[in-house]
C-alpha atoms as a PDB file:
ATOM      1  CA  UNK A   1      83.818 124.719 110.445  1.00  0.00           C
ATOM      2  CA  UNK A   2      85.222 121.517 109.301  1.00  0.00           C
ATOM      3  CA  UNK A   3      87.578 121.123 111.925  1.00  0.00           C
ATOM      4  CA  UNK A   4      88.202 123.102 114.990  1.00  0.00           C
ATOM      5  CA  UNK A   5      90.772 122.441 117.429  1.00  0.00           C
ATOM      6  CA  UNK A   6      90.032 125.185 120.271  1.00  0.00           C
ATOM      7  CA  UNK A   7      92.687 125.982 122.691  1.00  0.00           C
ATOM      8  CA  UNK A   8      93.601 122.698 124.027  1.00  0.00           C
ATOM      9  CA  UNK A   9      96.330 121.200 126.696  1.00  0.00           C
ATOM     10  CA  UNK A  10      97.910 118.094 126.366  1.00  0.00           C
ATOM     11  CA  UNK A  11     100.148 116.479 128.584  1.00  0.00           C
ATOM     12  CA  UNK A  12     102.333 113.150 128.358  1.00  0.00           C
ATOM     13  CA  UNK A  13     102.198 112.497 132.794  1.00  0.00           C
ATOM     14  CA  UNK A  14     103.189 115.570 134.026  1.00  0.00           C
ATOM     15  CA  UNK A  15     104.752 116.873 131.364  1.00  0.00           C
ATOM     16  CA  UNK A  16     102.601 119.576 129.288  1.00  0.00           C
ATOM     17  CA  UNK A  17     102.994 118.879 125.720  1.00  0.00           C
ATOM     18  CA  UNK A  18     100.856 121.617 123.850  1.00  0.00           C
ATOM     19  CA  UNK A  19      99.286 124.897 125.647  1.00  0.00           C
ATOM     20  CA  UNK A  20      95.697 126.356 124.590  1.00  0.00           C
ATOM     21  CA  UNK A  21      96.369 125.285 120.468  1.00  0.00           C
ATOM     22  CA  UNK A  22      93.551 126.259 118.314  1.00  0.00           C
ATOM     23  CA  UNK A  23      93.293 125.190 114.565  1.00  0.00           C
ATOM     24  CA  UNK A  24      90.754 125.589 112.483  1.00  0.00           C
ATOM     25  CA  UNK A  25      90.673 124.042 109.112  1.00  0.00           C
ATOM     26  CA  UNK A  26      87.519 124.602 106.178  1.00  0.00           C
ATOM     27  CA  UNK A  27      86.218 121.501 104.519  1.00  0.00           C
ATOM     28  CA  UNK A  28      88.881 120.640 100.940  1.00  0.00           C
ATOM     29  CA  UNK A  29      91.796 122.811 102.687  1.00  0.00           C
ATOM     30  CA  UNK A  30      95.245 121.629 102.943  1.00  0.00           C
ATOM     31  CA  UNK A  31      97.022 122.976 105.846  1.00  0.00           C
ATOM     32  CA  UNK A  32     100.738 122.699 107.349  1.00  0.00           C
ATOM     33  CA  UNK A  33     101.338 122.667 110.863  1.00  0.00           C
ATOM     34  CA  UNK A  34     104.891 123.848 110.994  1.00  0.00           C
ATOM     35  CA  UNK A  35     107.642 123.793 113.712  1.00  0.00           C
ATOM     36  CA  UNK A  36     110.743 122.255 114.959  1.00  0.00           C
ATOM     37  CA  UNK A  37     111.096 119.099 116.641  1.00  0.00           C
ATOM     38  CA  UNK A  38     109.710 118.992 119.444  1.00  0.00           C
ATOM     39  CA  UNK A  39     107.733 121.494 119.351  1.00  0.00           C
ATOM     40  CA  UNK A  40     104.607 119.868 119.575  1.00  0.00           C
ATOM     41  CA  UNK A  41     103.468 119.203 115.975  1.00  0.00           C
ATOM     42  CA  UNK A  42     102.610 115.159 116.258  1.00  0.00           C
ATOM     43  CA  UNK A  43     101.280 115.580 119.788  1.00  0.00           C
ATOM     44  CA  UNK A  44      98.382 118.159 118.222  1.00  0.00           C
ATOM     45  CA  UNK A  45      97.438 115.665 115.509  1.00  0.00           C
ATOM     46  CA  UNK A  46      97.537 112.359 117.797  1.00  0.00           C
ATOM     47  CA  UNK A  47      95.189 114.654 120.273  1.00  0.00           C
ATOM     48  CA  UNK A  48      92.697 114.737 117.334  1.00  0.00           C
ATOM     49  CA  UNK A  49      92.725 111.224 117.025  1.00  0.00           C
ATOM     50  CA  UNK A  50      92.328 110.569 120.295  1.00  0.00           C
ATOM     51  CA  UNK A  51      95.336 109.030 120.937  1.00  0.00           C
ATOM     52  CA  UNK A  52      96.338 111.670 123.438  1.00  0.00           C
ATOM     53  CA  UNK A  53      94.018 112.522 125.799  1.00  0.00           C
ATOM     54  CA  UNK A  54      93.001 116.229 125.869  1.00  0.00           C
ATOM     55  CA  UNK A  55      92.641 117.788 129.300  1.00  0.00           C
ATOM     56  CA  UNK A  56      91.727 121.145 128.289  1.00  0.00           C
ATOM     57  CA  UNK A  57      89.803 122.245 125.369  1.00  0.00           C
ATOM     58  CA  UNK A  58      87.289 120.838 122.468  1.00  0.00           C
ATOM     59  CA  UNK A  59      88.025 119.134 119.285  1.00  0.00           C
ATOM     60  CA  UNK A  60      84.923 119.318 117.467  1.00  0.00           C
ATOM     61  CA  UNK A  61      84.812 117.746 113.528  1.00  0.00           C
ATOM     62  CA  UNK A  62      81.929 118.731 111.107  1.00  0.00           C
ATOM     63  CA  UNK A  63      80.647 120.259 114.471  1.00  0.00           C
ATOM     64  CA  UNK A  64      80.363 117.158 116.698  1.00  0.00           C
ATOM     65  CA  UNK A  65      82.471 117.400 120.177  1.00  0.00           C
ATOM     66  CA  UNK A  66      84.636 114.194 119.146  1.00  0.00           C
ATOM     67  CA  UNK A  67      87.157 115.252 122.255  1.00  0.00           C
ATOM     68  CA  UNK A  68      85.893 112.170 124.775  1.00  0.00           C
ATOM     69  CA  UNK A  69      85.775 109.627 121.768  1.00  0.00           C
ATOM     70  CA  UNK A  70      88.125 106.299 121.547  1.00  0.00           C
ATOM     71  CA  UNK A  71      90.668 106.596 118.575  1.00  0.00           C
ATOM     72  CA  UNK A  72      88.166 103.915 117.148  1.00  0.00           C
ATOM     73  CA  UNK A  73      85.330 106.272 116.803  1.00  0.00           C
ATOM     74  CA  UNK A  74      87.038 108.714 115.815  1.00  0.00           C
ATOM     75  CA  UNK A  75      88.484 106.992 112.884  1.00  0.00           C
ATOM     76  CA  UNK A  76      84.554 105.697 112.119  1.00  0.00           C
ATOM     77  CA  UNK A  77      83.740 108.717 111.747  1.00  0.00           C
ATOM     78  CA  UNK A  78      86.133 110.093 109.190  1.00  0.00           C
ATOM     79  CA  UNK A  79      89.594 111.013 110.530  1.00  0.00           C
ATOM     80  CA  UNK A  80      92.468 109.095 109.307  1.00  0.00           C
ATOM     81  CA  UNK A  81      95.797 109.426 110.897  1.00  0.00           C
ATOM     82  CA  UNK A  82      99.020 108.501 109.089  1.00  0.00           C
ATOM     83  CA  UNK A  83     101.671 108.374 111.386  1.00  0.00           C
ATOM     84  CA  UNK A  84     105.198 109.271 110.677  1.00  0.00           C
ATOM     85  CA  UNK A  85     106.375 105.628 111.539  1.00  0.00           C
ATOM     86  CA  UNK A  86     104.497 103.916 108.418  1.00  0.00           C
ATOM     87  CA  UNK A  87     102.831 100.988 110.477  1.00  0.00           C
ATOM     88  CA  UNK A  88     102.242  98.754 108.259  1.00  0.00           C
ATOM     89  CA  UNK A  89     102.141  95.030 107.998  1.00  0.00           C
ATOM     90  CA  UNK A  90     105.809  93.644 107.245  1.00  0.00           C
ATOM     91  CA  UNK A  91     104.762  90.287 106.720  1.00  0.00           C
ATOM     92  CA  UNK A  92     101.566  90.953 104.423  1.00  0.00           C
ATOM     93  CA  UNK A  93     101.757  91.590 100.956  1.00  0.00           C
ATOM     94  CA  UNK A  94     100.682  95.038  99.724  1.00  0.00           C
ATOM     95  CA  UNK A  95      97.646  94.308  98.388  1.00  0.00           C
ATOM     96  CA  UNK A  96      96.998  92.024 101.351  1.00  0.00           C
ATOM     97  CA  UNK A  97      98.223  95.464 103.912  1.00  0.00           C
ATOM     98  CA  UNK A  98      95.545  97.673 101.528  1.00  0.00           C
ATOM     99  CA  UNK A  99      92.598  95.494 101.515  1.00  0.00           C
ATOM    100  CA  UNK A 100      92.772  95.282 105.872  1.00  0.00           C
ATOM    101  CA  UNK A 101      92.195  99.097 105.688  1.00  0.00           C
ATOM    102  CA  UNK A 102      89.120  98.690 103.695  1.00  0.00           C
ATOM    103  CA  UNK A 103      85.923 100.337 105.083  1.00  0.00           C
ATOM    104  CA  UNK A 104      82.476  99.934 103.192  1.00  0.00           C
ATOM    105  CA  UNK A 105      80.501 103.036 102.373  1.00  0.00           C
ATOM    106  CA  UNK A 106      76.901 103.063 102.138  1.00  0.00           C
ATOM    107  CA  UNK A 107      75.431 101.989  98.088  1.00  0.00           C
ATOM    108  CA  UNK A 108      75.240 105.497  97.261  1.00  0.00           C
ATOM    109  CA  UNK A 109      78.951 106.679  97.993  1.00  0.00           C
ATOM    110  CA  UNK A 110      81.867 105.507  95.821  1.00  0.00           C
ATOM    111  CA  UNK A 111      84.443 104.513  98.235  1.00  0.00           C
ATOM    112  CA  UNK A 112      88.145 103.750  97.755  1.00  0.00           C
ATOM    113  CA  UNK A 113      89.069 100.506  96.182  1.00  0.00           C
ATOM    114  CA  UNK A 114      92.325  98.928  95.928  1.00  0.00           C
ATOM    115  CA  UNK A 115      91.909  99.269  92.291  1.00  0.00           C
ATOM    116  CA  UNK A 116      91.591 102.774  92.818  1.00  0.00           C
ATOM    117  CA  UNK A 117      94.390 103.082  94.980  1.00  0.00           C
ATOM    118  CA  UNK A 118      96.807 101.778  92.176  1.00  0.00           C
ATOM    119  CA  UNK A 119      95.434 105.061  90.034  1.00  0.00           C
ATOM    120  CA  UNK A 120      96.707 107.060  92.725  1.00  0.00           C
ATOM    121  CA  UNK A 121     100.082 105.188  93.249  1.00  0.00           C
ATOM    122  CA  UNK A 122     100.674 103.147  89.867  1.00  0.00           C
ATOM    123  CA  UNK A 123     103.925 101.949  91.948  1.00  0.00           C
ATOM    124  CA  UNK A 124     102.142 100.303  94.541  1.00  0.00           C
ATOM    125  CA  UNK A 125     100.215  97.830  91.486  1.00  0.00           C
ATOM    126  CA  UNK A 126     103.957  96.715  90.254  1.00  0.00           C
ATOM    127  CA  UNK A 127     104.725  95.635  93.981  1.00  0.00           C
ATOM    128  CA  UNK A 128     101.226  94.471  95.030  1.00  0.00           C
ATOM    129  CA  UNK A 129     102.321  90.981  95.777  1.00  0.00           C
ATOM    130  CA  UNK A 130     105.803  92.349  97.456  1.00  0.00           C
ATOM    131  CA  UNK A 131     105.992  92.097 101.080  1.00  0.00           C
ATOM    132  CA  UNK A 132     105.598  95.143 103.123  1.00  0.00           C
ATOM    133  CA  UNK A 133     108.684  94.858 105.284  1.00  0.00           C
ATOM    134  CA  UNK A 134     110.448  94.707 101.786  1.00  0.00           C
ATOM    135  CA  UNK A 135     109.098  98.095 100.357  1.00  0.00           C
ATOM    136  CA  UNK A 136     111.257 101.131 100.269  1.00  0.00           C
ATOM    137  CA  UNK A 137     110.315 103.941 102.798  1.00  0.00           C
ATOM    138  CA  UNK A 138     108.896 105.726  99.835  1.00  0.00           C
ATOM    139  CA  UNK A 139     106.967 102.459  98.808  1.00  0.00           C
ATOM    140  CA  UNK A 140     106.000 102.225 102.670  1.00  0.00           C
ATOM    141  CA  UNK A 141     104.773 106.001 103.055  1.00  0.00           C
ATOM    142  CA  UNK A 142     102.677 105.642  99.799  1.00  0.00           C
ATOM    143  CA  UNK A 143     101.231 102.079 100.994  1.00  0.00           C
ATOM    144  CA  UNK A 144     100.489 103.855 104.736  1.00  0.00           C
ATOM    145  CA  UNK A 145      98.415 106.347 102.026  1.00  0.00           C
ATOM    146  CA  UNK A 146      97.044 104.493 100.281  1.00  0.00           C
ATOM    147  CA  UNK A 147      95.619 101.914 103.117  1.00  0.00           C
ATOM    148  CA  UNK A 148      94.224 104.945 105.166  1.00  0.00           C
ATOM    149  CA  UNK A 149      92.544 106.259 101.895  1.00  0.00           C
ATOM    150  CA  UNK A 150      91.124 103.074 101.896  1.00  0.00           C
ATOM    151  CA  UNK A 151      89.020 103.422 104.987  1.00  0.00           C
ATOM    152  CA  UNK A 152      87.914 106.491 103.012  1.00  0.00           C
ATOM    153  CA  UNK A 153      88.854 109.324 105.166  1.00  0.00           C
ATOM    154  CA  UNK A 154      87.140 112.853 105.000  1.00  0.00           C
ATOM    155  CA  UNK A 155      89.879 114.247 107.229  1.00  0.00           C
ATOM    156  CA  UNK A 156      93.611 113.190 106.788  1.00  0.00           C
ATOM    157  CA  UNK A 157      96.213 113.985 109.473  1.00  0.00           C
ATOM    158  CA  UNK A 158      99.488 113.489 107.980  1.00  0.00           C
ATOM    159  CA  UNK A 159     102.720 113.265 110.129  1.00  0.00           C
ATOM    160  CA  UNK A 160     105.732 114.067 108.523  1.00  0.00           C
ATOM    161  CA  UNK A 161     105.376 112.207 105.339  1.00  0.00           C
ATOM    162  CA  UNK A 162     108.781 113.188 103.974  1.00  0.00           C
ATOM    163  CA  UNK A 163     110.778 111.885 106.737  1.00  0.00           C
ATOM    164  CA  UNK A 164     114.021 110.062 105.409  1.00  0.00           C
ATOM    165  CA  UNK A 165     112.674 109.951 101.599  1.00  0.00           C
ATOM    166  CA  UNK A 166     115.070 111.589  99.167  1.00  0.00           C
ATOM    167  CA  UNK A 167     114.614 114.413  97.228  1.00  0.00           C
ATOM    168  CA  UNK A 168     112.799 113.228  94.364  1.00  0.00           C
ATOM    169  CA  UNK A 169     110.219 110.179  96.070  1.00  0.00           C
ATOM    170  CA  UNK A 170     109.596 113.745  98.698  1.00  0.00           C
ATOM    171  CA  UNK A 171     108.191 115.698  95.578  1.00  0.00           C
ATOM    172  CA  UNK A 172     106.781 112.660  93.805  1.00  0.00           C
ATOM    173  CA  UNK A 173     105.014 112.133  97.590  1.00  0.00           C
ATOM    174  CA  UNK A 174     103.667 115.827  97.159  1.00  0.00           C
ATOM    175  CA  UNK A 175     102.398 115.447  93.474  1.00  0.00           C
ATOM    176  CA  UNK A 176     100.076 113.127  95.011  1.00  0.00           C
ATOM    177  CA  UNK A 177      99.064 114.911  98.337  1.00  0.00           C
ATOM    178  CA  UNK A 178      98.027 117.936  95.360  1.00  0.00           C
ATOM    179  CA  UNK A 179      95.912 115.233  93.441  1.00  0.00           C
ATOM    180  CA  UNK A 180      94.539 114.395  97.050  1.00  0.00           C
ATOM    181  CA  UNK A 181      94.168 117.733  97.116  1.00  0.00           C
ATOM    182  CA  UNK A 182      92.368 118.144  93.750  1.00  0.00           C
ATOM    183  CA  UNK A 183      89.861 115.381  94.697  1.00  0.00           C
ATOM    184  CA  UNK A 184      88.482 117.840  97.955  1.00  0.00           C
ATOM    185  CA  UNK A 185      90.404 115.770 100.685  1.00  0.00           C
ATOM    186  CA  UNK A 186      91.007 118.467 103.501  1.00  0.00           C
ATOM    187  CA  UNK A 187      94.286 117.987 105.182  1.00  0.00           C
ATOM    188  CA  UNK A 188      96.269 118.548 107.861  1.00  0.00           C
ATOM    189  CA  UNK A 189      99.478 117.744 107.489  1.00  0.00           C
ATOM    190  CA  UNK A 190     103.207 118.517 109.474  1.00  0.00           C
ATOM    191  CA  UNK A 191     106.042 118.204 108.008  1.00  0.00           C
ATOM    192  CA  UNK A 192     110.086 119.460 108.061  1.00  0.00           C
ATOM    193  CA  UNK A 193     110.634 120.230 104.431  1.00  0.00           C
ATOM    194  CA  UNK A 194     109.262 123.336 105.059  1.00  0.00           C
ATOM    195  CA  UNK A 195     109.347 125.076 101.307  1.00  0.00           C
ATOM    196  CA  UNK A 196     107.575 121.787 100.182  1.00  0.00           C
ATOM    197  CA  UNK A 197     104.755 122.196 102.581  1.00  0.00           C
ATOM    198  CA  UNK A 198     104.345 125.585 101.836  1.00  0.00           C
ATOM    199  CA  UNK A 199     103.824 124.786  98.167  1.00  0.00           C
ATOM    200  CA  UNK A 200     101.081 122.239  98.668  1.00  0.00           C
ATOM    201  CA  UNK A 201      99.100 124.210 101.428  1.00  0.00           C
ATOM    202  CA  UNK A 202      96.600 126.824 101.573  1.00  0.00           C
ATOM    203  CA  UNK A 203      97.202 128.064 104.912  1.00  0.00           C
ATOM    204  CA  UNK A 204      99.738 127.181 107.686  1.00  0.00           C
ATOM    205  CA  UNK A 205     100.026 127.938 111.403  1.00  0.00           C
ATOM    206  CA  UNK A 206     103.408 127.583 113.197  1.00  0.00           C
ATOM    207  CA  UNK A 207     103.711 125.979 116.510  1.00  0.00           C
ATOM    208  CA  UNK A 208     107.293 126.610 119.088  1.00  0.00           C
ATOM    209  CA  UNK A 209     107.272 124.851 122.610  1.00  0.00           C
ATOM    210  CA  UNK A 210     103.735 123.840 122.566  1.00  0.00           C
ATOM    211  CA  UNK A 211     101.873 127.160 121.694  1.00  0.00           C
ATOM    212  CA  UNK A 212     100.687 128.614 118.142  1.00  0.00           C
ATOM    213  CA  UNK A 213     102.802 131.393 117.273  1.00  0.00           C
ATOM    214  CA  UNK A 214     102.095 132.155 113.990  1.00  0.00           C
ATOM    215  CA  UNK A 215      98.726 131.723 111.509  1.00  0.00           C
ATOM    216  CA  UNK A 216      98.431 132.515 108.162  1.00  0.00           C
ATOM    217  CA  UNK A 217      98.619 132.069 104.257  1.00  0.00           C
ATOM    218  CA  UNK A 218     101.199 129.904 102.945  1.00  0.00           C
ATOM    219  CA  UNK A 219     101.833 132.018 100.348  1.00  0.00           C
ATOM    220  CA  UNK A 220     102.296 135.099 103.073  1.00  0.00           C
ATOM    221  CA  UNK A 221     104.649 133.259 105.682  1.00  0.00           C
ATOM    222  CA  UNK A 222     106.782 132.294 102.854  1.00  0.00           C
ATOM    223  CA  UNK A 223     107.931 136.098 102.842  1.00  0.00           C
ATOM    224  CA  UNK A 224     107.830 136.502 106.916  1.00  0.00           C
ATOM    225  CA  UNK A 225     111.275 136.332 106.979  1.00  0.00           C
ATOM    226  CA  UNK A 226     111.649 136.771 110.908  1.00  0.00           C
ATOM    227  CA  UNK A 227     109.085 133.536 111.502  1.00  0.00           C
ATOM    228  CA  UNK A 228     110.979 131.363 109.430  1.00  0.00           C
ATOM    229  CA  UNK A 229     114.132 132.180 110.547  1.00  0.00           C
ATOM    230  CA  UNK A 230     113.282 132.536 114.661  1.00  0.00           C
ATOM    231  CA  UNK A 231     110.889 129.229 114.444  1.00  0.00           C
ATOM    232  CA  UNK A 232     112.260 127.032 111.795  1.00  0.00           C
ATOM    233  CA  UNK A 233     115.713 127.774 111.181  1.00  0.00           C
ATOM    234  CA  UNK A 234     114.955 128.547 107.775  1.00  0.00           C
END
């Protein structure tokens, strides 16, 4: 298993947060963690990263227990984490905010260069010496992209990376999740447009106050009417 997330409790103080979620995801899947808000979707990917602790539980990637590791190690060891808020550097140029995220591979791996990056996004190499605090939140969410691709990721966690684009920078966003895709990233990803997840996923699991209640094929919860309806209003 690639990733396995195995029944584990969260809490922010007091307050419990997510109750006994397991995930599982194979190596070059894309998978949707679906819900409403609230419900505990970014808490279960920040856990992963470390960022919440876990008090209950084991997160274990590529088989190594990561659960007691700093959000540091984690992230040296192949998770990247793009957070719905698109934290990047305002005052940096693009091409300055891509080359921080830069993390050498060993002489025998092709990492990600910043050259490479601007395959991936050709918008990002018309606004490389544009500030970031400047940018679009389209041109932010691809630049958040493309600077965690550039510490070269084998695991991406992706928060909500359609919040507030329209219509048409949310499917050109997608298009390149599915080349992401086509390259053998694995992915876990949450996200409100819930048709447009479906579509770029292979599997998806449905969380509703804190606890999985659904797990399954994309392509099969798109026809459970009674899920999508009772857990995300759809």
């Amino acid at each position: 298993m690639f990733l396995e997330v195995a029944e584990i409790d969260t809490f922010y103080g007091v307050f419990q947060a997510v109750f006994q979620v397991s995930i599982n995801l194979e190596s070059g899947e894309v998978v949707c963690l679906l819900g409403r808000n609230g419900a505990g979707k970014t808490t279960t990917l920040t856990s992963i990263m470390g960022l919440n602790r876990v008090r209950k539980g084991r997160i274990r990637f590529k088989g190594r227990d990561i659960t007691p590791l700093k959000p540091y190690q984690i992230a040296r060891l192949g998770i990247g984490l793009i957070p719905e808020e698109r934290w990047i550097f305002s005052e940096l140029t693009v091409k300055e905010n891509l080359e921080l995220g830069m993390r050498k591979k060993s002489k025998k791996e092709a990492g990600f260069s910043v050259e490479r990056i601007y395959e991936i996004f050709p918008k990002l190499k018309t606004l490389e010496n544009q500030l970031g605090g400047t940018l679009s939140g389209g041109e932010q969410q691809m630049l958040t992209l493309g600077r965690t691709l550039m510490t070269n990721p084998e695991l991406i966690l992706l928060d909500e990376p359609t919040a507030g684009l329209s219509p048409l920078m949310a499917q050109m966003l997608a298009k390149q999740i599915q080349k992401l895709k086509e390259e053998g990233f694995t992915i876990l990803l949450t996200e409100q447009n819930v048709w447009l997840a479906l579509d770029i996923s292979d599997r998806a699991y449905v969380i509703d106050k804190g606890a999985i209640v659904y797990e399954g094929s994309a392509e099969t919860l798109k026809e459970e009417k009674g899920v999508l309806c009772e857990y995300l209003g759809v």
